[in-house]
PDB file of N, CA and C in Angstrom:
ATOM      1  N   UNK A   1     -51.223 -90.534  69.493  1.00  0.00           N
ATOM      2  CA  UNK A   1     -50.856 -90.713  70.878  1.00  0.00           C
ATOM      3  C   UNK A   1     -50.776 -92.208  71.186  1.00  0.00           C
ATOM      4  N   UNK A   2     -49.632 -92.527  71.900  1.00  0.00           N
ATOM      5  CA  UNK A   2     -49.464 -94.161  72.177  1.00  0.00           C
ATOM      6  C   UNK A   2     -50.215 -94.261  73.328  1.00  0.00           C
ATOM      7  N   UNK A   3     -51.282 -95.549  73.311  1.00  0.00           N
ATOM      8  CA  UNK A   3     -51.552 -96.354  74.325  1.00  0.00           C
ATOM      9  C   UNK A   3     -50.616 -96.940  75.158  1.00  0.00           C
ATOM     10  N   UNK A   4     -50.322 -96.456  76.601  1.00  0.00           N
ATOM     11  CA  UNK A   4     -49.600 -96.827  77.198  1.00  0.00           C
ATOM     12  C   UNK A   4     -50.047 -97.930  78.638  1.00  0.00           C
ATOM     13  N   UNK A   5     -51.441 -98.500  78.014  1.00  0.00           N
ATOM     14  CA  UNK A   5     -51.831 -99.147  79.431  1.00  0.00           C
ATOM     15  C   UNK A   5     -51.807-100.151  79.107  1.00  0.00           C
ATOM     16  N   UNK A   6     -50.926-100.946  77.958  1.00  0.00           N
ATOM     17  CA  UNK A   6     -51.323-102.395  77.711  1.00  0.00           C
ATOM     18  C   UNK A   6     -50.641-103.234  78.756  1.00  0.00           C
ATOM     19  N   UNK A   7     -51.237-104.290  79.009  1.00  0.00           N
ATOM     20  CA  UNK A   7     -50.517-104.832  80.156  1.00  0.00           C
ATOM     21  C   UNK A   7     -49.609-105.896  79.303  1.00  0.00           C
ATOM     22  N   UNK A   8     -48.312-106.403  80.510  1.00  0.00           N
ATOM     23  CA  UNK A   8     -47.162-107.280  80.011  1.00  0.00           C
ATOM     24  C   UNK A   8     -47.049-108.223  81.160  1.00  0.00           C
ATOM     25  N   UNK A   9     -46.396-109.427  80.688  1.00  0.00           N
ATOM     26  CA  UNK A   9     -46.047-110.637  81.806  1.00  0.00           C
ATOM     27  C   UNK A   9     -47.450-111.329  81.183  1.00  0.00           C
ATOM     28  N   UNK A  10     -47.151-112.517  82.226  1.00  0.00           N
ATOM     29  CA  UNK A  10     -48.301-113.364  81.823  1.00  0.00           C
ATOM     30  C   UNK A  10     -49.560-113.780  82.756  1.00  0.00           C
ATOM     31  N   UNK A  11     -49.455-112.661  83.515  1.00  0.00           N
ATOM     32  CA  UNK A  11     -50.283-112.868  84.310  1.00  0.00           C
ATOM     33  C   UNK A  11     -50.784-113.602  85.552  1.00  0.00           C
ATOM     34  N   UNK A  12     -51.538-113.509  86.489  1.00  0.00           N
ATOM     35  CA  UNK A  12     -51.763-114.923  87.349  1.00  0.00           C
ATOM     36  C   UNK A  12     -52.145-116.115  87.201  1.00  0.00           C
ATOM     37  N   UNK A  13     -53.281-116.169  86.079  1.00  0.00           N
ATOM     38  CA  UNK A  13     -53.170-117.949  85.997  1.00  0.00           C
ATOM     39  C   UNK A  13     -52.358-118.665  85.089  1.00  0.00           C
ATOM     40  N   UNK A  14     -51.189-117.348  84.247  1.00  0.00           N
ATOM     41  CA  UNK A  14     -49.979-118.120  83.854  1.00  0.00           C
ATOM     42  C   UNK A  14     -49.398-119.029  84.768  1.00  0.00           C
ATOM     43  N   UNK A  15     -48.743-117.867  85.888  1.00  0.00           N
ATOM     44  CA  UNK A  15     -47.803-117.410  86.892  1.00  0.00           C
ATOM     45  C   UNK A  15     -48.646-119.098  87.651  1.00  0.00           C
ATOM     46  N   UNK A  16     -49.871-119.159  87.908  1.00  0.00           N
ATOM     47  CA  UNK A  16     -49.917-120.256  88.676  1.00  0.00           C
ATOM     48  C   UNK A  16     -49.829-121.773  88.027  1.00  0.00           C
ATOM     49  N   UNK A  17     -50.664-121.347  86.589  1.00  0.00           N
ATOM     50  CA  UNK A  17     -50.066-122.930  85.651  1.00  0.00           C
ATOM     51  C   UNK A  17     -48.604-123.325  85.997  1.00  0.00           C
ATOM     52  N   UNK A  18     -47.658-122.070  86.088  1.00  0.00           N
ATOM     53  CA  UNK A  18     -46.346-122.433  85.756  1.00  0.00           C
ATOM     54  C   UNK A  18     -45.549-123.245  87.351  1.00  0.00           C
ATOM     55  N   UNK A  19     -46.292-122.430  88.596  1.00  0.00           N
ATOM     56  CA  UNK A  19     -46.326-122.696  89.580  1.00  0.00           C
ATOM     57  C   UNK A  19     -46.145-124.147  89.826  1.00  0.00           C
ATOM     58  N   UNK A  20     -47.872-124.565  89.450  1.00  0.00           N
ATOM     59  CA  UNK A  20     -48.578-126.131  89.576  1.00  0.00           C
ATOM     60  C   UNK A  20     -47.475-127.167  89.155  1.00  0.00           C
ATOM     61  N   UNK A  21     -47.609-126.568  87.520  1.00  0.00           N
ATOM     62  CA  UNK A  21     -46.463-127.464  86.808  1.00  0.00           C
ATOM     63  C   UNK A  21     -45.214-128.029  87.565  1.00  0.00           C
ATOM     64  N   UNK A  22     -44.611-126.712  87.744  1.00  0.00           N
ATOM     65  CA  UNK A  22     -43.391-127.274  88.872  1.00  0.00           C
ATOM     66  C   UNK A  22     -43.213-128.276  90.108  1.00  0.00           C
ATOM     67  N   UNK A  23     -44.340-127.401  91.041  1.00  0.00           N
ATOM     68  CA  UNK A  23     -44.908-128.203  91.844  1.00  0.00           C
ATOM     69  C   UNK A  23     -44.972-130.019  91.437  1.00  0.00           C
ATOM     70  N   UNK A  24     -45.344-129.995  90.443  1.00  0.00           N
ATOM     71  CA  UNK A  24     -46.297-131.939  90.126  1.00  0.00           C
ATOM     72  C   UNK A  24     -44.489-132.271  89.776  1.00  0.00           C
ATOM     73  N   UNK A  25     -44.023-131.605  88.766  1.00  0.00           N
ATOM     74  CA  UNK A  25     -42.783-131.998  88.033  1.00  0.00           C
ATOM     75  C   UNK A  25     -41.643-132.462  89.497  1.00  0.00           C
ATOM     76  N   UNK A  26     -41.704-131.534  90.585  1.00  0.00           N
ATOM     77  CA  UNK A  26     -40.275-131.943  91.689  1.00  0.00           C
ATOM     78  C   UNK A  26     -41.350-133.003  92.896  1.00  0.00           C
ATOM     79  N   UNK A  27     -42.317-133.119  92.375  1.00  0.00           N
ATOM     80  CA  UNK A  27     -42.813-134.129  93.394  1.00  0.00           C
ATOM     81  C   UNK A  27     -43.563-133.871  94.666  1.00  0.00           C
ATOM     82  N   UNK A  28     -43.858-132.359  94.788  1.00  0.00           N
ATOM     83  CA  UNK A  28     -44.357-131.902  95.677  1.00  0.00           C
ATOM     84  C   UNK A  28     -45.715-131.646  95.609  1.00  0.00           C
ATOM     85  N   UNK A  29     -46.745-132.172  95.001  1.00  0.00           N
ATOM     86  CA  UNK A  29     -47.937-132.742  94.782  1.00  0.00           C
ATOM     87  C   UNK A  29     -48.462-133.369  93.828  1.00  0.00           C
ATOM     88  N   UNK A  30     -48.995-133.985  94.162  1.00  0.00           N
ATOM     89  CA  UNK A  30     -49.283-135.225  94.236  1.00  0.00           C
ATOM     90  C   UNK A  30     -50.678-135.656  92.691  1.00  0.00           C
ATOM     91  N   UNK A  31     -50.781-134.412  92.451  1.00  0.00           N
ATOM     92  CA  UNK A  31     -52.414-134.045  91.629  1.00  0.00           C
ATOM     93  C   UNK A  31     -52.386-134.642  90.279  1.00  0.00           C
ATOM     94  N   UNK A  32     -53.179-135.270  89.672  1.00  0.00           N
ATOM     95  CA  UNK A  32     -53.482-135.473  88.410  1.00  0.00           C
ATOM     96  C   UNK A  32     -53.092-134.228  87.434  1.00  0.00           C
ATOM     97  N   UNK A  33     -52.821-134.679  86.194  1.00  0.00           N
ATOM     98  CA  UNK A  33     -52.629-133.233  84.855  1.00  0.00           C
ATOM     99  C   UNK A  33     -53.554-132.553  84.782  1.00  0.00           C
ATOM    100  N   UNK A  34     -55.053-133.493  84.798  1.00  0.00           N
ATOM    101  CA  UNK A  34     -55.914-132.139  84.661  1.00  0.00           C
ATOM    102  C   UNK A  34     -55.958-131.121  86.046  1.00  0.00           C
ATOM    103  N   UNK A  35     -55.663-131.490  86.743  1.00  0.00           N
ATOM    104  CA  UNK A  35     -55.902-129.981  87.928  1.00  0.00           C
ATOM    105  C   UNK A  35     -54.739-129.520  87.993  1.00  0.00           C
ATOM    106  N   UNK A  36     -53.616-130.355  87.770  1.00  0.00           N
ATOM    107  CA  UNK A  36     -52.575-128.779  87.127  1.00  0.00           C
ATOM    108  C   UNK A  36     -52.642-127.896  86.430  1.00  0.00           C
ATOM    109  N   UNK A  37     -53.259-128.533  85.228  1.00  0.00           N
ATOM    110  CA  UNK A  37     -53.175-127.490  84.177  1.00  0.00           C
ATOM    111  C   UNK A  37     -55.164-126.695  84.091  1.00  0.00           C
ATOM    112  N   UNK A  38     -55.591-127.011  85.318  1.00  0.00           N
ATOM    113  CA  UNK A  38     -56.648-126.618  85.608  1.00  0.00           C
ATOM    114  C   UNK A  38     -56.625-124.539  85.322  1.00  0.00           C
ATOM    115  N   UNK A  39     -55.850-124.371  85.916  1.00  0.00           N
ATOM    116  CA  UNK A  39     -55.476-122.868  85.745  1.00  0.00           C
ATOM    117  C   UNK A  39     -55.704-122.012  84.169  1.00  0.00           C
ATOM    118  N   UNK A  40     -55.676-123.177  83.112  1.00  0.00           N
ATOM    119  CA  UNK A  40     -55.665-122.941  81.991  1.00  0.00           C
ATOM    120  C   UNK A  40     -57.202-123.134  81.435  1.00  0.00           C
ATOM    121  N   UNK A  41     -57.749-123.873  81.622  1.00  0.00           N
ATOM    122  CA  UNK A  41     -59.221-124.124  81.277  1.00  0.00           C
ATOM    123  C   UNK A  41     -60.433-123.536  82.207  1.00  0.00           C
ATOM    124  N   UNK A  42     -60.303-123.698  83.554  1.00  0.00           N
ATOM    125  CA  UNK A  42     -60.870-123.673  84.429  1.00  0.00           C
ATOM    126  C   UNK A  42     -61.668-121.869  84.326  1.00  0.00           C
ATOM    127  N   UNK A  43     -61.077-120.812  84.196  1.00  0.00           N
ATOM    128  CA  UNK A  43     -61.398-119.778  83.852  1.00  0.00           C
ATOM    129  C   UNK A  43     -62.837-119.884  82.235  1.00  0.00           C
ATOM    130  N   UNK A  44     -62.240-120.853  81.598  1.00  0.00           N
ATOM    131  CA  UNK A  44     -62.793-120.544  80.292  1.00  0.00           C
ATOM    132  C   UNK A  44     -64.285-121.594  80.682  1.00  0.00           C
ATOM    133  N   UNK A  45     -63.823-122.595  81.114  1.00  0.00           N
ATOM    134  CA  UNK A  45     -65.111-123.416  81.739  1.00  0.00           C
ATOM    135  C   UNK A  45     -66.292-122.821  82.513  1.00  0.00           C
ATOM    136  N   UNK A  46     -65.553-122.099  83.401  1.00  0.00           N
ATOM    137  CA  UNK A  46     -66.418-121.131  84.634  1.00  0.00           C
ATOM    138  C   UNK A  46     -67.056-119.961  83.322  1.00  0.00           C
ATOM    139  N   UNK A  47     -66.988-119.520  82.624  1.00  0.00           N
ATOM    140  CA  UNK A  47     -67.721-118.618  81.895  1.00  0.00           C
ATOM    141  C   UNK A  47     -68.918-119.183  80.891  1.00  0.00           C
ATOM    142  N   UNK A  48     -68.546-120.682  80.706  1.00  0.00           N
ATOM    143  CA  UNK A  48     -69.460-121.328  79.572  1.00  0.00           C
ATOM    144  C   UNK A  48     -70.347-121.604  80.476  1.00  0.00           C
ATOM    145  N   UNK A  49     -70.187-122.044  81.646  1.00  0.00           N
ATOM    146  CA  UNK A  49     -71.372-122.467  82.696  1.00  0.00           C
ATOM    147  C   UNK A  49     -72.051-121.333  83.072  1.00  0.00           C
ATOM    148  N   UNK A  50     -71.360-120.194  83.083  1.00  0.00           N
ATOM    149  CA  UNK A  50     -72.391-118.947  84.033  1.00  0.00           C
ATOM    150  C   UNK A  50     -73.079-118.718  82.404  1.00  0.00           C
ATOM    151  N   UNK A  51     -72.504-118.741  81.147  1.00  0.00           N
ATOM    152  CA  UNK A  51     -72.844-118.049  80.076  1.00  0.00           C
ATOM    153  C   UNK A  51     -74.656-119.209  79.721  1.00  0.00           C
ATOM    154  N   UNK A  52     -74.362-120.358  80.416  1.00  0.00           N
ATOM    155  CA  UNK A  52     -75.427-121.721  80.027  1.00  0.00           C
ATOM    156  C   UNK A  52     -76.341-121.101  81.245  1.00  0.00           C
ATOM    157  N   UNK A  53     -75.578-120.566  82.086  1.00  0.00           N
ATOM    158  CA  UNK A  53     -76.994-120.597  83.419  1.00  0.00           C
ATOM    159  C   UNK A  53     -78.122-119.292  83.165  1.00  0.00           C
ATOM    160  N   UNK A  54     -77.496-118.275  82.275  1.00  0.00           N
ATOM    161  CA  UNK A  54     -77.882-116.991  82.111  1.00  0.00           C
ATOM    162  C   UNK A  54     -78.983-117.125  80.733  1.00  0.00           C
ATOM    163  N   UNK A  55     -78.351-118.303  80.041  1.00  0.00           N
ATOM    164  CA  UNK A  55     -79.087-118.683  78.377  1.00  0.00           C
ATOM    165  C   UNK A  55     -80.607-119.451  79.341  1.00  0.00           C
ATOM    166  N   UNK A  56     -80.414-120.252  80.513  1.00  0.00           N
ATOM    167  CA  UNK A  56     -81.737-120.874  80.917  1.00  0.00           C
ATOM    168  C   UNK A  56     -82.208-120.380  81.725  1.00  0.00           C
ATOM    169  N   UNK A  57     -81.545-119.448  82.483  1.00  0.00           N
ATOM    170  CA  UNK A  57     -82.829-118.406  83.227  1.00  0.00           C
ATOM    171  C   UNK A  57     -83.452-117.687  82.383  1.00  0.00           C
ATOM    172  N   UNK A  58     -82.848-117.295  81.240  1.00  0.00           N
ATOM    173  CA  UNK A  58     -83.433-116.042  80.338  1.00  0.00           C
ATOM    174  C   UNK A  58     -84.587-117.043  79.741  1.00  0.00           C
ATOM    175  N   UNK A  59     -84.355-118.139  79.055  1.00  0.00           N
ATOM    176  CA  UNK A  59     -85.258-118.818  78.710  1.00  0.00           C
ATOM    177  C   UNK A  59     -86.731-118.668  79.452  1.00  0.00           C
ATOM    178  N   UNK A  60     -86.569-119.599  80.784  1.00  0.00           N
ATOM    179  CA  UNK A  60     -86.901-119.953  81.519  1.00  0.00           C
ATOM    180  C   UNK A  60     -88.153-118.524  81.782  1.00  0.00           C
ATOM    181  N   UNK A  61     -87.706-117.451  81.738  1.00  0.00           N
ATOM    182  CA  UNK A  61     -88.339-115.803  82.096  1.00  0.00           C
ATOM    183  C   UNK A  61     -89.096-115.830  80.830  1.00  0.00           C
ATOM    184  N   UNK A  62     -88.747-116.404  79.693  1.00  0.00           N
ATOM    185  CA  UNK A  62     -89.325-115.486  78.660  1.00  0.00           C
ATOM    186  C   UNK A  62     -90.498-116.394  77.926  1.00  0.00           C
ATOM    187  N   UNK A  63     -90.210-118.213  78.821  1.00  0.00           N
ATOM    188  CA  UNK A  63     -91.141-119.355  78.714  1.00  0.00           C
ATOM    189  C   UNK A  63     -92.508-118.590  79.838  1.00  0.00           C
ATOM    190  N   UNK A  64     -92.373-118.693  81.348  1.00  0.00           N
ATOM    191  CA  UNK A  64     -93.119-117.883  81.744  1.00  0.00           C
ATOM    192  C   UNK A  64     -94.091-116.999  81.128  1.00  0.00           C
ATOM    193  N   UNK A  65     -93.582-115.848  80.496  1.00  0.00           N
ATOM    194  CA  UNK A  65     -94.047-114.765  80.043  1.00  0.00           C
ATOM    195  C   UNK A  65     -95.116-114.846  79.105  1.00  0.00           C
ATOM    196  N   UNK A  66     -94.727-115.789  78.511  1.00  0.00           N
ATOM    197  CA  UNK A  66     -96.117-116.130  77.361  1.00  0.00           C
ATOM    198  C   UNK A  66     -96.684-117.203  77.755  1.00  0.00           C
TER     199      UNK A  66
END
């Protein structure tokens, strides 16, 4: 039986990289490269930080404990 729920396109923080890009490229803001292409990292950043905050609370609980 075929899996028919895979998703296609590129999604929203393609759809908005590609957005930004344009945006900086015709002059209609004004922003540095990195917060254009913020759309691209910014997701993967936000997970290493919650993934670092979750590694030092857990710590932090299990320093306590003993």
């Amino acid at each position: 039986m075929a899996d028919s729920s895979r998703a296609t396109g590129i999604g929203f923080w393609g759809a908005l990289t590609l957005l930004f890009i344009a945006f900086k490229i015709t002059g209609y803001i004004d922003w540095s490269w990195i917060w254009v292409l913020a759309p691209l990292w910014g997701p993967i950043a936000l997970m290493l930080v919650v993934a670092f905050v979750v590694i030092l609370v857990t710590l932090a609980l299990d320093w306590d404990g003993q």
